[in-house]
C-alpha atoms as a PDB file:
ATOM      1  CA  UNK A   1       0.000   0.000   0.000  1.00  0.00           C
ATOM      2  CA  UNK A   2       1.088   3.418  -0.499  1.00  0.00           C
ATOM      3  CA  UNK A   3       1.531   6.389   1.644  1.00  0.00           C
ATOM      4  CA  UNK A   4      -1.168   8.018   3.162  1.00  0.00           C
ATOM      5  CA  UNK A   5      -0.884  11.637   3.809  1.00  0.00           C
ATOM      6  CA  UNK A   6      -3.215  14.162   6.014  1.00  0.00           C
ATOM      7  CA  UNK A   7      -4.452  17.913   4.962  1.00  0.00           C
ATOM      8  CA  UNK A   8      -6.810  19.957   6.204  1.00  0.00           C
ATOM      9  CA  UNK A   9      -6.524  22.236   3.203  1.00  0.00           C
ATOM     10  CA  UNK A  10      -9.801  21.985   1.400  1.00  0.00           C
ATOM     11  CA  UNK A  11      -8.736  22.755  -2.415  1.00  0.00           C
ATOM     12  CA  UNK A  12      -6.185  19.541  -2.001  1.00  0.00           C
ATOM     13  CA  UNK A  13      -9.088  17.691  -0.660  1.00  0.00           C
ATOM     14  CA  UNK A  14     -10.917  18.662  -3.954  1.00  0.00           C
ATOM     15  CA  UNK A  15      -8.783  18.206  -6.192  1.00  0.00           C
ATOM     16  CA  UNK A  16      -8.170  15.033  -4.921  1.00  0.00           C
ATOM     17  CA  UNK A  17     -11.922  13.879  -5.288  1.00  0.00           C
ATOM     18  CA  UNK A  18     -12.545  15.524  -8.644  1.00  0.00           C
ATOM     19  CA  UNK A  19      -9.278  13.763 -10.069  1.00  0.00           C
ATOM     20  CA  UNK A  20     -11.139  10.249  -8.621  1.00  0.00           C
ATOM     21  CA  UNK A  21     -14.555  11.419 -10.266  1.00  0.00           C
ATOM     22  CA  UNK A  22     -15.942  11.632  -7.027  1.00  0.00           C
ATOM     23  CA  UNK A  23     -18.303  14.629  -5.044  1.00  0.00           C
ATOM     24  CA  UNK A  24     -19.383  16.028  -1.734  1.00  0.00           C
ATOM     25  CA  UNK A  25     -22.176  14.332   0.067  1.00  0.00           C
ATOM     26  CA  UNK A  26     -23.752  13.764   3.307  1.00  0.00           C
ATOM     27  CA  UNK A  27     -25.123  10.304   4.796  1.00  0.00           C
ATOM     28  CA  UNK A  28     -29.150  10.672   5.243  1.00  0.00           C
ATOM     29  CA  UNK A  29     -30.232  10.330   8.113  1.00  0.00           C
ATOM     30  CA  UNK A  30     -27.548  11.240  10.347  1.00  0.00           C
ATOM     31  CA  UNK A  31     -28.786  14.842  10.825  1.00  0.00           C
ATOM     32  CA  UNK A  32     -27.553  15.708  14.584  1.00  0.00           C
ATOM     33  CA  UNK A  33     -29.289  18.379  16.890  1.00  0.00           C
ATOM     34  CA  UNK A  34     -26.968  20.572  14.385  1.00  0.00           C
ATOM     35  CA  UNK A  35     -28.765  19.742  11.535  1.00  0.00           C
ATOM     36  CA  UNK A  36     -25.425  18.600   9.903  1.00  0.00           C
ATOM     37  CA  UNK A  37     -24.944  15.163   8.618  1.00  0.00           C
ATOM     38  CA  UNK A  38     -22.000  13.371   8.215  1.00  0.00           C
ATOM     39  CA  UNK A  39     -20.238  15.117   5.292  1.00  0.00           C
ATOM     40  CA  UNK A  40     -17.483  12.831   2.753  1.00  0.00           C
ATOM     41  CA  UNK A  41     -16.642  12.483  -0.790  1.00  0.00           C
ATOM     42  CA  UNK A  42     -18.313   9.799  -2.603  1.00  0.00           C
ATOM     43  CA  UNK A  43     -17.754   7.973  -6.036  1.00  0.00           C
ATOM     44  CA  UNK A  44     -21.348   6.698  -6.980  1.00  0.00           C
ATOM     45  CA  UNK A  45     -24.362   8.769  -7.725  1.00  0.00           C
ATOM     46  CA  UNK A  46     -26.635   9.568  -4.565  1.00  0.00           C
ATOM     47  CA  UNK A  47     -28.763   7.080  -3.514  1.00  0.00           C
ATOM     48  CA  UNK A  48     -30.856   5.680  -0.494  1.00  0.00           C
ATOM     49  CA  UNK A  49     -28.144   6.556   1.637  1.00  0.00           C
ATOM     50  CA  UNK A  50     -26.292   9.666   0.628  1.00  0.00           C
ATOM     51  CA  UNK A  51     -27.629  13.255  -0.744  1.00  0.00           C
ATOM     52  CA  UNK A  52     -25.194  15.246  -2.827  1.00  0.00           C
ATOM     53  CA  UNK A  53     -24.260  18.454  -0.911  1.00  0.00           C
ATOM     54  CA  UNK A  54     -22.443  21.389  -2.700  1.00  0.00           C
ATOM     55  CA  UNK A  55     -18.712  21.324  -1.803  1.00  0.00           C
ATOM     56  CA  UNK A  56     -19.214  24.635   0.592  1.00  0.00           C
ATOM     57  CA  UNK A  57     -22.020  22.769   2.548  1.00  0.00           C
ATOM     58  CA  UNK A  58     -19.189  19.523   2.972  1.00  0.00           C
ATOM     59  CA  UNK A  59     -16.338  21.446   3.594  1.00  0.00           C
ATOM     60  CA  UNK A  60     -18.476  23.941   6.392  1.00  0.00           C
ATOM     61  CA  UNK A  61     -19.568  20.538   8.069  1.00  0.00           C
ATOM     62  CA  UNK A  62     -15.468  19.247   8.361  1.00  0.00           C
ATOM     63  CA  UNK A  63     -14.563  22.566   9.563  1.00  0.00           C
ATOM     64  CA  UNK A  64     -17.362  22.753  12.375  1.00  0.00           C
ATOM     65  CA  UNK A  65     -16.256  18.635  13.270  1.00  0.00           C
ATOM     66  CA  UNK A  66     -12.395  19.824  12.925  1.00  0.00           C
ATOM     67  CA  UNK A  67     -11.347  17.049  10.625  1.00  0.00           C
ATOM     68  CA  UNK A  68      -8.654  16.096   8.494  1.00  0.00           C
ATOM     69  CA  UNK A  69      -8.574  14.424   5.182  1.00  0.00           C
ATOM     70  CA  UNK A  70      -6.461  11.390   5.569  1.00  0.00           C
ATOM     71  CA  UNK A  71      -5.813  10.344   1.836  1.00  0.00           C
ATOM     72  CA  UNK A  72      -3.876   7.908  -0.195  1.00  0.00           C
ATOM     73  CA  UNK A  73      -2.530   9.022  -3.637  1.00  0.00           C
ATOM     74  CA  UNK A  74      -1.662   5.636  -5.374  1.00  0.00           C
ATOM     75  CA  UNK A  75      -1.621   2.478  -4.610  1.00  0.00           C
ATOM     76  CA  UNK A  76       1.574  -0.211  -3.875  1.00  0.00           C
ATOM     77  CA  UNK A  77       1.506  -0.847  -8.193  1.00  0.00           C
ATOM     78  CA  UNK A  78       1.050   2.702  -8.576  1.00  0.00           C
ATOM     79  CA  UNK A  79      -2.456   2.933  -9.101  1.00  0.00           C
ATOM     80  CA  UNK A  80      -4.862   5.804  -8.195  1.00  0.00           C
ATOM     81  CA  UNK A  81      -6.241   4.773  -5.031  1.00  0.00           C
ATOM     82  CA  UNK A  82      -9.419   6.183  -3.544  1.00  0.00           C
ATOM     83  CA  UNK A  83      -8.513   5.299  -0.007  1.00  0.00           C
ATOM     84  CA  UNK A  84      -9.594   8.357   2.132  1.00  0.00           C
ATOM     85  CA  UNK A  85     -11.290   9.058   5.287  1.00  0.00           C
ATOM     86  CA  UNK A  86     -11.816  11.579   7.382  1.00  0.00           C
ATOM     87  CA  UNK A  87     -10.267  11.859  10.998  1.00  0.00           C
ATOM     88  CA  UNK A  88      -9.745  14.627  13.814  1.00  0.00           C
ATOM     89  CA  UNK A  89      -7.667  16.795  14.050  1.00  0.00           C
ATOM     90  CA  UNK A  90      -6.914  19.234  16.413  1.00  0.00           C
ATOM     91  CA  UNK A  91      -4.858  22.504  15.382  1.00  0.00           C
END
């Protein structure tokens, strides 16, 4: 496996995505007293379980959470890899 790096910077996180084909979104359903979900990137069109949010909406919900984007550019065979997810951070 690869090397995973962490940013909190959101036009890496982006770019990231976009270059995967992927998008913001938010799992239904898990709309807290808030009334934020949980925000990620996803790579399949919205379905039963995730609404598509506009990136400002996803990135506004990581800020509030203060999370990181823990990501993986390529793969051990050098691959892109869409390993990601999305941990705390504190800073």
């Amino acid at each position: 496996m690869g090397q995973a790096q962490t940013t909190t910077d959101h036009d890496v996180t982006w770019q990231w995505t976009k270059e995967r084909d992927g998008g913001s979104s938010k799992v239904t359903g898990t709309e807290g007293n808030d009334g934020e979900g949980i925000s990620l990137v996803a790579f399949a069109e919205a379905d039963d379980w995730l609404t598509v949010v506009d990136r400002e909406e996803c990135f506004q919900t990581i800020e509030q959470r203060c999370l990181a984007f823990l990501h993986q550019d390529e793969t051990a065979d050098g691959k892109p890899s869409r390993f990601f997810n999305f941990i705390p951070h504190h800073g």
